[in-house]
PDB file of N, CA and C in Angstrom:
ATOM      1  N   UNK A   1      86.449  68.804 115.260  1.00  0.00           N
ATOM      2  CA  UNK A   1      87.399  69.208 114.256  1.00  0.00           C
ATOM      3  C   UNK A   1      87.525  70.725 114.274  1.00  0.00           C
ATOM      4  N   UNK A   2      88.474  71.058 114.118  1.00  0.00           N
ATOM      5  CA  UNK A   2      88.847  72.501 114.195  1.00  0.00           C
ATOM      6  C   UNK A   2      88.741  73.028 112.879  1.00  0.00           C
ATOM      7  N   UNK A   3      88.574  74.511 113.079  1.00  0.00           N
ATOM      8  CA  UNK A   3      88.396  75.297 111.472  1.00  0.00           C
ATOM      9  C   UNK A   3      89.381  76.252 111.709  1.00  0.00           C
ATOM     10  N   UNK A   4      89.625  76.421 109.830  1.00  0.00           N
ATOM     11  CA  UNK A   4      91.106  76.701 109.528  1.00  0.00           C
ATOM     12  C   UNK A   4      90.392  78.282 109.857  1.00  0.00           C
ATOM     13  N   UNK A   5      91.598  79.233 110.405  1.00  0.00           N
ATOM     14  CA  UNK A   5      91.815  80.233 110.714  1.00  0.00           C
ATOM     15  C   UNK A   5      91.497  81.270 109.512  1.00  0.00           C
ATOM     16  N   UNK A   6      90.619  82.443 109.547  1.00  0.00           N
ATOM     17  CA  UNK A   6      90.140  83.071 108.268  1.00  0.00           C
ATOM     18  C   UNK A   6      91.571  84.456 108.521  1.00  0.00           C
ATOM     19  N   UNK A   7      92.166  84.763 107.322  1.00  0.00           N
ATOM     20  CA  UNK A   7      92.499  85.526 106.588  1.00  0.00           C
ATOM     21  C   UNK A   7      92.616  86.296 105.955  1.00  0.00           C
ATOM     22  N   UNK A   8      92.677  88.135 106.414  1.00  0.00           N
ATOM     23  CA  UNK A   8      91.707  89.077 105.575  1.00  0.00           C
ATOM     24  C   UNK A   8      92.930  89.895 104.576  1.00  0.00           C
ATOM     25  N   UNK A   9      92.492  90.295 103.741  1.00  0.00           N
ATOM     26  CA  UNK A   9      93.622  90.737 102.907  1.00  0.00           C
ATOM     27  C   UNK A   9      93.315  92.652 103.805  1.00  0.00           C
ATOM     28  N   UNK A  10      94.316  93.008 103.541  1.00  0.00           N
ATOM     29  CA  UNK A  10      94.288  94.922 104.085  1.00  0.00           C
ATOM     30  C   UNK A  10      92.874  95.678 102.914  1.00  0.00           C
ATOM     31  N   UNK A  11      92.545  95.253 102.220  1.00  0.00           N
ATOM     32  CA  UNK A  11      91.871  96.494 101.674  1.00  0.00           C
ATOM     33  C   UNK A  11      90.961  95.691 102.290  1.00  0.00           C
ATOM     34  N   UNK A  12      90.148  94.769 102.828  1.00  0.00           N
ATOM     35  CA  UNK A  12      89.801  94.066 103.245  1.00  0.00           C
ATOM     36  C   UNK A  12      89.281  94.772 104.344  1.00  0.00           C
ATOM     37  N   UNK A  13      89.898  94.497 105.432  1.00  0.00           N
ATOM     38  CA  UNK A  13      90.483  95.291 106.823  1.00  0.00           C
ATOM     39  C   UNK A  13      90.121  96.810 106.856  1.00  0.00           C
ATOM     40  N   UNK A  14      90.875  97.207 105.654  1.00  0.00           N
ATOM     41  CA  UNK A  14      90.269  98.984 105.432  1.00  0.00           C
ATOM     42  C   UNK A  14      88.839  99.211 105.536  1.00  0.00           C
ATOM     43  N   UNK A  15      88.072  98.319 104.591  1.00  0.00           N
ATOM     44  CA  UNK A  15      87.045  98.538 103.927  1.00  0.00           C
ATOM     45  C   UNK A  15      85.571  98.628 105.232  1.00  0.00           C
ATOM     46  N   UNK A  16      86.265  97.505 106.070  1.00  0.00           N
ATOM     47  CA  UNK A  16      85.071  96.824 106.956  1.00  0.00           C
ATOM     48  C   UNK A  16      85.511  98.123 108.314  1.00  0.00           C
ATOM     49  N   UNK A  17      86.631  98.516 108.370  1.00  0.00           N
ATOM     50  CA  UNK A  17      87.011  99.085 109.493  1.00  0.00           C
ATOM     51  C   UNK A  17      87.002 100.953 109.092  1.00  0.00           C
ATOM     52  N   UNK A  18      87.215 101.554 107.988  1.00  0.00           N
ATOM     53  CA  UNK A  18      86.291 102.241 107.358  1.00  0.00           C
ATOM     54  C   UNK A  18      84.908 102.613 107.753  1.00  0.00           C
ATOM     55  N   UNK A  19      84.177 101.303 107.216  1.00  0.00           N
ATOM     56  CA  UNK A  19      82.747 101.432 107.472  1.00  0.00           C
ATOM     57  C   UNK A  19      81.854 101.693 108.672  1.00  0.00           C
ATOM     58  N   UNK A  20      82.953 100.593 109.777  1.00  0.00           N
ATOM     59  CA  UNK A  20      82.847 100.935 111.151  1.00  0.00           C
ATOM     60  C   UNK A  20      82.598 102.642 111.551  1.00  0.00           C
ATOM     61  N   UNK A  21      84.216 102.950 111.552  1.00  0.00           N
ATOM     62  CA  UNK A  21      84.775 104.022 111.612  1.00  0.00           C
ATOM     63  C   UNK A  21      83.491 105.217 110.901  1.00  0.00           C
ATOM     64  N   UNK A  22      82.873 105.378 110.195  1.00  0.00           N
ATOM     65  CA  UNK A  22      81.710 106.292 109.471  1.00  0.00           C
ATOM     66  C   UNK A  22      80.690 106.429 110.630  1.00  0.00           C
ATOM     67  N   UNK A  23      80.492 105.350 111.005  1.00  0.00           N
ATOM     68  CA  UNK A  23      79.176 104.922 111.665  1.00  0.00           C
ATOM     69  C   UNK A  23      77.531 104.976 111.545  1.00  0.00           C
ATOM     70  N   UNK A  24      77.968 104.578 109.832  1.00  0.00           N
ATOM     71  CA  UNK A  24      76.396 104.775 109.141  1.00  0.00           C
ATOM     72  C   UNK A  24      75.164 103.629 109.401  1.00  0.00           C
ATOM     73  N   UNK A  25      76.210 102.190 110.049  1.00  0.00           N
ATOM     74  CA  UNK A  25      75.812 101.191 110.619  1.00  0.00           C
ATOM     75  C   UNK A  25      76.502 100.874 111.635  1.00  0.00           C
ATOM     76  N   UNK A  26      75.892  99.875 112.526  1.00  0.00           N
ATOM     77  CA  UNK A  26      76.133  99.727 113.902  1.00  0.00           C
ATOM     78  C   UNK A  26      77.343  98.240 112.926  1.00  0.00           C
ATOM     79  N   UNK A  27      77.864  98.293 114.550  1.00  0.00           N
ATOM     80  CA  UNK A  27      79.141  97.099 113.814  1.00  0.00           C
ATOM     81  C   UNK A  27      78.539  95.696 113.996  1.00  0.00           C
ATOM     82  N   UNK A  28      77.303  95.539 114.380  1.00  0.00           N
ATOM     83  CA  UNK A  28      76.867  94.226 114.380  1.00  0.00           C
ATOM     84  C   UNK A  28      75.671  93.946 112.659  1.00  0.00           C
ATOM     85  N   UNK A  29      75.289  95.338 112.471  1.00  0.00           N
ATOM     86  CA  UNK A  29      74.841  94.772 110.855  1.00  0.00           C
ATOM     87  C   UNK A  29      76.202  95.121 109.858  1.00  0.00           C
ATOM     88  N   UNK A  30      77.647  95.784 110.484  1.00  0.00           N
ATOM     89  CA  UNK A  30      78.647  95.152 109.364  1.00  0.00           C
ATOM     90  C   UNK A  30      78.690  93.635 109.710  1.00  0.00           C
ATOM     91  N   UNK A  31      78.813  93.067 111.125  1.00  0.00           N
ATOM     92  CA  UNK A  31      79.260  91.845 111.060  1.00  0.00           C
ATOM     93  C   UNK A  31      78.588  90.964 110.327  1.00  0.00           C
ATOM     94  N   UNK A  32      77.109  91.043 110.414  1.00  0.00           N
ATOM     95  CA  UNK A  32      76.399  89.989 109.891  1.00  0.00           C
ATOM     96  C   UNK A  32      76.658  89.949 108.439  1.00  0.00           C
ATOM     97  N   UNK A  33      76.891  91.294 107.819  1.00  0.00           N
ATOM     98  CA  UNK A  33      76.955  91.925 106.202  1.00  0.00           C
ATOM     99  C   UNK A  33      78.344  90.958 105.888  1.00  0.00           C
ATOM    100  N   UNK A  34      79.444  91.086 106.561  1.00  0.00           N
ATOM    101  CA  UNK A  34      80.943  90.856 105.850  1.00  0.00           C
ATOM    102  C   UNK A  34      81.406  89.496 106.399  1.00  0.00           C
ATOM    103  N   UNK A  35      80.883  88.727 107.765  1.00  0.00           N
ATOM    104  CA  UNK A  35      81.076  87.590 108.054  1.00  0.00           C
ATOM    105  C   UNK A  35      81.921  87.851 109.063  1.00  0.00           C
ATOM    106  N   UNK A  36      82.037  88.674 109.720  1.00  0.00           N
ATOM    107  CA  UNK A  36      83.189  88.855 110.998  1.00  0.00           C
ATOM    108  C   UNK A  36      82.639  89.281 111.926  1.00  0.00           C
ATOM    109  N   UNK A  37      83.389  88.651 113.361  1.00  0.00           N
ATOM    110  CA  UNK A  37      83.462  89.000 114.439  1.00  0.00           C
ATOM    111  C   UNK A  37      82.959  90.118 114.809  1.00  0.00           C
ATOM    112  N   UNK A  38      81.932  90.813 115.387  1.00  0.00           N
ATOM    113  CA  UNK A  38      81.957  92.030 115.751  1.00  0.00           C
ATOM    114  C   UNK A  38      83.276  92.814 117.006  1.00  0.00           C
ATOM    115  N   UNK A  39      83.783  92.001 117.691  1.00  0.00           N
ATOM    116  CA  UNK A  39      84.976  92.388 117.924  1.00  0.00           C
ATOM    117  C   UNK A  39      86.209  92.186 117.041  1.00  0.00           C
ATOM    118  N   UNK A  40      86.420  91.614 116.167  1.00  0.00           N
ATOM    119  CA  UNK A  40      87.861  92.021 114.926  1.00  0.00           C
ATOM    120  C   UNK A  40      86.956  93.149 114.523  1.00  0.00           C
ATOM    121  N   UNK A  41      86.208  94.029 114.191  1.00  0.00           N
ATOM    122  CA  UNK A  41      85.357  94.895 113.399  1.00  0.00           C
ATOM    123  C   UNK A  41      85.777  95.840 114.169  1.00  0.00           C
ATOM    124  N   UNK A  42      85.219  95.779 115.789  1.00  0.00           N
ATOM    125  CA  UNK A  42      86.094  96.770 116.703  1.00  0.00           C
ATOM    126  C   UNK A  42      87.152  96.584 116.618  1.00  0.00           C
ATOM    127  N   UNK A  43      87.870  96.076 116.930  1.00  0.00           N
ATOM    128  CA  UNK A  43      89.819  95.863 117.005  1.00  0.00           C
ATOM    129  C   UNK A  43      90.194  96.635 115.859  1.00  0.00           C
ATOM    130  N   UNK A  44      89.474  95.960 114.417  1.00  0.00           N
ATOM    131  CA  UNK A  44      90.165  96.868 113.428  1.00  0.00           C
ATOM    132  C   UNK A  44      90.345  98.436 113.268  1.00  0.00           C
ATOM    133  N   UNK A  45      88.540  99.011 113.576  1.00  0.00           N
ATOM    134  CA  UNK A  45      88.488 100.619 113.669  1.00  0.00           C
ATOM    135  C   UNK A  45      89.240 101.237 114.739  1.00  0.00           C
ATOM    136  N   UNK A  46      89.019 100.137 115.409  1.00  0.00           N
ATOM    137  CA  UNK A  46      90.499 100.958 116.798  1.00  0.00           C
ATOM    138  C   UNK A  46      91.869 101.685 116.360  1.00  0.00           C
ATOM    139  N   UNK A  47      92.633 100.178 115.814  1.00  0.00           N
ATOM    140  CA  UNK A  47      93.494 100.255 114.727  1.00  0.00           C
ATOM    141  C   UNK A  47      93.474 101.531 113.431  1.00  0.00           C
ATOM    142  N   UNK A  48      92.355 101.282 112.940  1.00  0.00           N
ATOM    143  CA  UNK A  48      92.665 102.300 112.064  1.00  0.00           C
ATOM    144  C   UNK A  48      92.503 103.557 112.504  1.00  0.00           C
ATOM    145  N   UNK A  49      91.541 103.754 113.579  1.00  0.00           N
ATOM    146  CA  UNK A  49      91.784 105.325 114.090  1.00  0.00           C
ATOM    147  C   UNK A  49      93.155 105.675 114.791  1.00  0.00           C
ATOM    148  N   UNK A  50      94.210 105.003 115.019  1.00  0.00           N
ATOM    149  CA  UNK A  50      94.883 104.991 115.611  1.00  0.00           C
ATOM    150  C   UNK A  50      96.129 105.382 114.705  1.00  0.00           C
ATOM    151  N   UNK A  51      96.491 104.364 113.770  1.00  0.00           N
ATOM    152  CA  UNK A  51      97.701 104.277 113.125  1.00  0.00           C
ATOM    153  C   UNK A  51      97.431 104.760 111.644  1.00  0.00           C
ATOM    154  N   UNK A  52      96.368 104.652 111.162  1.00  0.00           N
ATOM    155  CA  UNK A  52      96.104 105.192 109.744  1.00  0.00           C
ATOM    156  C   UNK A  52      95.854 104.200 108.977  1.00  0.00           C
ATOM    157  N   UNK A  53      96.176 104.460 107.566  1.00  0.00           N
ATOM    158  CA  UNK A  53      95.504 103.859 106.718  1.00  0.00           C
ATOM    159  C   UNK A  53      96.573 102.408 106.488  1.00  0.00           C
ATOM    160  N   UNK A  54      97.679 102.921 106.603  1.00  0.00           N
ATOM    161  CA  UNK A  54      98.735 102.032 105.989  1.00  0.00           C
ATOM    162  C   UNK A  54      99.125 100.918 107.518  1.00  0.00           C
ATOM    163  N   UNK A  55      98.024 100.945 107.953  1.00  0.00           N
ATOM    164  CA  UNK A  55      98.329  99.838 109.207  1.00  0.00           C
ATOM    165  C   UNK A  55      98.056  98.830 108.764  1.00  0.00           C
ATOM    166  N   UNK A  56      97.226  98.070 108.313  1.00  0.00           N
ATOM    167  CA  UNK A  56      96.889  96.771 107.426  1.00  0.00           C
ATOM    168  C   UNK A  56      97.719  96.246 106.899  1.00  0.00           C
ATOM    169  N   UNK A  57      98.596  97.352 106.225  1.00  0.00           N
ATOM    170  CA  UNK A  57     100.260  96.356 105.479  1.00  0.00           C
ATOM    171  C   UNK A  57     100.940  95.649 105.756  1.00  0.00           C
ATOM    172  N   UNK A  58     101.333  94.365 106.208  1.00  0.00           N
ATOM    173  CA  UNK A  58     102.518  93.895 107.036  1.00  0.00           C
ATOM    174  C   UNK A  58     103.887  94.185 106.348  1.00  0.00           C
ATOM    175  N   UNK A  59     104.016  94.623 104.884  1.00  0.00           N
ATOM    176  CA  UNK A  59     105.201  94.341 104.524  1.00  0.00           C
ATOM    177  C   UNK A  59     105.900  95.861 105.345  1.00  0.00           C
ATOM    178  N   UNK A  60     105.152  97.008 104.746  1.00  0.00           N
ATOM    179  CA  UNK A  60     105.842  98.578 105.705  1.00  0.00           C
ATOM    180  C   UNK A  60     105.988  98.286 106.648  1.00  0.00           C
ATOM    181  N   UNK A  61     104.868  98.090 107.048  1.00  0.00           N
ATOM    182  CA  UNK A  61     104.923  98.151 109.000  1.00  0.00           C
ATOM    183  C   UNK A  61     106.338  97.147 109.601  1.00  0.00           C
ATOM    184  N   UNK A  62     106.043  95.969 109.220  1.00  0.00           N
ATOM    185  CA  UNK A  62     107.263  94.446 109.587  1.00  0.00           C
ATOM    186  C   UNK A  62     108.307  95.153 109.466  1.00  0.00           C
ATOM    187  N   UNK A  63     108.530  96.206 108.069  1.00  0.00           N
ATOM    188  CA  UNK A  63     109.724  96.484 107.797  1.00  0.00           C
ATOM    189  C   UNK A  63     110.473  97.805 109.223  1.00  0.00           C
ATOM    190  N   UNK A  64     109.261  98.890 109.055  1.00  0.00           N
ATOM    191  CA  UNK A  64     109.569  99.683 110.047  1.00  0.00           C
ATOM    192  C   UNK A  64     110.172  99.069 111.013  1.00  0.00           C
ATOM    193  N   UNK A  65     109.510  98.275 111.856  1.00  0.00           N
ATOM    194  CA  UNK A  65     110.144  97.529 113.325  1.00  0.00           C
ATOM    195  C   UNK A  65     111.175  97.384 113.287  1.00  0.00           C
ATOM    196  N   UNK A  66     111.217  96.102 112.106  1.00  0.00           N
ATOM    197  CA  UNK A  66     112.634  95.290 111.911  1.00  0.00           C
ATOM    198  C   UNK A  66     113.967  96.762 112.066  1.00  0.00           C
ATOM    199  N   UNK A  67     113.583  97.520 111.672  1.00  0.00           N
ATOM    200  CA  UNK A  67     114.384  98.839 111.330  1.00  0.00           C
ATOM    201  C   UNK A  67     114.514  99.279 112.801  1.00  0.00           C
ATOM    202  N   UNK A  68     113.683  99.612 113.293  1.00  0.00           N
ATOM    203  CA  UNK A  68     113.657 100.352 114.657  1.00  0.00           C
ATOM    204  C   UNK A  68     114.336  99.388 115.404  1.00  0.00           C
ATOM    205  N   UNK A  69     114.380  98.361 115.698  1.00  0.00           N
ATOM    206  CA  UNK A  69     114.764  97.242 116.706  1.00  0.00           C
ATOM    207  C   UNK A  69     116.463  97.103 116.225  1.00  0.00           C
ATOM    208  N   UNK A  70     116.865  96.888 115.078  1.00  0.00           N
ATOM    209  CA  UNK A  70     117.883  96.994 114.674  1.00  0.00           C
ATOM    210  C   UNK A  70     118.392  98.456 115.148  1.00  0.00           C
ATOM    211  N   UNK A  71     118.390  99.342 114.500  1.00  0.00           N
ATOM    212  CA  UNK A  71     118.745 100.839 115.660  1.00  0.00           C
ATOM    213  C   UNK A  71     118.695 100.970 116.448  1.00  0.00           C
ATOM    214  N   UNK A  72     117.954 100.203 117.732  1.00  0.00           N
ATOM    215  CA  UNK A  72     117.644  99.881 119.327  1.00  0.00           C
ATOM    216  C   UNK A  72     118.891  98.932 119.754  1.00  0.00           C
ATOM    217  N   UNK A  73     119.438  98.296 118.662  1.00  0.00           N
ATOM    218  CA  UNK A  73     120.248  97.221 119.152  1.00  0.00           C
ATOM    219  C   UNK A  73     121.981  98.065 118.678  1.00  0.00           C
ATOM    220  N   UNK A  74     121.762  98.654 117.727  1.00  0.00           N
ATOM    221  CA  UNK A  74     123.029  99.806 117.220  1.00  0.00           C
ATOM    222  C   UNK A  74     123.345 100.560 117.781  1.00  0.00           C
ATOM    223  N   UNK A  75     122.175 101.234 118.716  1.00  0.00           N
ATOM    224  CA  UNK A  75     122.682 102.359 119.821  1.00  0.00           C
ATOM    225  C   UNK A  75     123.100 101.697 121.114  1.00  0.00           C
ATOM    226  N   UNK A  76     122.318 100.367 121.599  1.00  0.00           N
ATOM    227  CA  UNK A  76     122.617  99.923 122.936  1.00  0.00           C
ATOM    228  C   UNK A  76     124.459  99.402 122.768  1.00  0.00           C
ATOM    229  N   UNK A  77     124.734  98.970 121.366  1.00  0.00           N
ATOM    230  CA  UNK A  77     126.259  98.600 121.677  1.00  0.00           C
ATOM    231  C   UNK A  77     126.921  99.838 121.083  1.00  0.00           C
ATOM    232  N   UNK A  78     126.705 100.730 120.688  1.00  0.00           N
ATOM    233  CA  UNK A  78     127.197 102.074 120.873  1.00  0.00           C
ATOM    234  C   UNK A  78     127.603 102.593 121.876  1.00  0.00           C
ATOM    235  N   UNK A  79     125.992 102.487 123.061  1.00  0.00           N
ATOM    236  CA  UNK A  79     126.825 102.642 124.126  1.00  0.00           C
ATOM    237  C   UNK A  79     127.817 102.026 125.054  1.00  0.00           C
ATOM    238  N   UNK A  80     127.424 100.617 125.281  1.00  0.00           N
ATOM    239  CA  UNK A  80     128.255  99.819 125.803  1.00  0.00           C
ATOM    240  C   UNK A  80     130.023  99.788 125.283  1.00  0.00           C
ATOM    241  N   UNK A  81     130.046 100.028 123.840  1.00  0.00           N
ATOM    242  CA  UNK A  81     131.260 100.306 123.732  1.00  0.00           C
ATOM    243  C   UNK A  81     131.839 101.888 124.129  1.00  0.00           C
ATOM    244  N   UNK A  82     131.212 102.676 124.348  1.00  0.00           N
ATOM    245  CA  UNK A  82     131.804 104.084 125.112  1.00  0.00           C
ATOM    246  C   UNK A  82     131.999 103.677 126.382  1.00  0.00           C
ATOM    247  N   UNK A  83     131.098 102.877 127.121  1.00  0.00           N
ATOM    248  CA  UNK A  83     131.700 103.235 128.582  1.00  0.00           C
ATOM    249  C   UNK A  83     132.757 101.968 128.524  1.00  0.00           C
ATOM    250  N   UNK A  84     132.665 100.896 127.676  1.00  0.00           N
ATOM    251  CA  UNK A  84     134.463 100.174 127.822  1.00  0.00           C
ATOM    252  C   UNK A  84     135.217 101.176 127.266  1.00  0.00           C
ATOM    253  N   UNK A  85     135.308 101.862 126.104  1.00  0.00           N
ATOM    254  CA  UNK A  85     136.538 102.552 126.373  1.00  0.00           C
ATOM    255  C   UNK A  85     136.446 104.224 127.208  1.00  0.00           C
ATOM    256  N   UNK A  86     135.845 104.272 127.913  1.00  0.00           N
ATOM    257  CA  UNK A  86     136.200 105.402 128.799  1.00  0.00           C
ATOM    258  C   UNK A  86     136.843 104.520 130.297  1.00  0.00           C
ATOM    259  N   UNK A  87     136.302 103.497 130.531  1.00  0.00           N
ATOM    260  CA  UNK A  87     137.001 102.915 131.455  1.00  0.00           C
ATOM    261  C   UNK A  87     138.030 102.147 131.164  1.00  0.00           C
ATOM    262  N   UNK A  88     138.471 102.330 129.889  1.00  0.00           N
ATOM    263  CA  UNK A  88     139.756 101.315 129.614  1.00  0.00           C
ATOM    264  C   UNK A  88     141.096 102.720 129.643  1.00  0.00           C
ATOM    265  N   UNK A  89     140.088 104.031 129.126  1.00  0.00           N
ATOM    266  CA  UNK A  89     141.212 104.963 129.231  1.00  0.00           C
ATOM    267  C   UNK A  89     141.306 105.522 130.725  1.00  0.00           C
ATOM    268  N   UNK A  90     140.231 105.191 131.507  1.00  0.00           N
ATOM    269  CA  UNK A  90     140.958 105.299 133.477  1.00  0.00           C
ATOM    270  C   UNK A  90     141.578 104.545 133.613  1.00  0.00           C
ATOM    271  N   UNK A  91     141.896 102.978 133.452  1.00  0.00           N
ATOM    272  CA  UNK A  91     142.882 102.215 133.382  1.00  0.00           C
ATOM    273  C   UNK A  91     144.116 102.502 133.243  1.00  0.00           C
ATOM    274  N   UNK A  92     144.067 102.986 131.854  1.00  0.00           N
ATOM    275  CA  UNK A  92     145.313 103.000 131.422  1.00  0.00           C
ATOM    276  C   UNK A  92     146.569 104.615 131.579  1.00  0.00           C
ATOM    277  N   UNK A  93     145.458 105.639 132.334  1.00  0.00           N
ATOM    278  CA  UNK A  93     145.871 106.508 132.364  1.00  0.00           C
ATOM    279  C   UNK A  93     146.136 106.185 133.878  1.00  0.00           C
ATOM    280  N   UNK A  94     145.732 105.005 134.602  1.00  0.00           N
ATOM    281  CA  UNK A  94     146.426 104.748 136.292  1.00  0.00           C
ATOM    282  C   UNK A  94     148.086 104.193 136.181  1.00  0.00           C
ATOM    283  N   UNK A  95     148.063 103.370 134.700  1.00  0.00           N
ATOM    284  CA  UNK A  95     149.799 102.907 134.805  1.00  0.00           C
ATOM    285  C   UNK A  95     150.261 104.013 133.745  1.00  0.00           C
ATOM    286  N   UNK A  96     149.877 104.324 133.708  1.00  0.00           N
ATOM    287  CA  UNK A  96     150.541 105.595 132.593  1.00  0.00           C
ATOM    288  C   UNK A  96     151.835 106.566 133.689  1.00  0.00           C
TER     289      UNK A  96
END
């Protein structure tokens, strides 16, 4: 039988990856201390040395992307519509 997948809330995440991050203990007496993986413990301090504090959030972060990818997709038909009409005005300046 399989076990249901554990779930950490962000202050959560902060707290254990934080602690890591100090290095007042090795990450195998956080693991035993908080119940996790000693690699999610690494993964997380990675993470947080990396991106900061507000990486844990999904709602900012999800939102950022969603944002960036949408502007990735606004500029690519931005451009695609300049070079149809620069080649619609060589066209039309050949029967002109």
């Amino acid at each position: 039988m399989s076990q249901k997948r554990m779930q950490y809330s962000a202050q959560f995440k902060f707290k254990v990856a934080l602690e890591a991050a100090r290095g007042l203990k090795t990450i195998s007496q956080i693991s035993s201390e908080q119940g996790v993986h000693p690699n999610q413990i690494s993964a997380w301090k990675k993470q947080l040395l990396q991106e900061g504090a507000t990486v844990f959030t999904n709602q900012s972060a999800q939102k950022e992307r969603e944002q960036a990818a949408k502007e990735a997709e606004l500029y690519e038909q931005l451009g695609r519509l300049k070079m149809e009409l620069e080649w619609l005005k060589k066209k039309a300046a050949q029967f002109a």
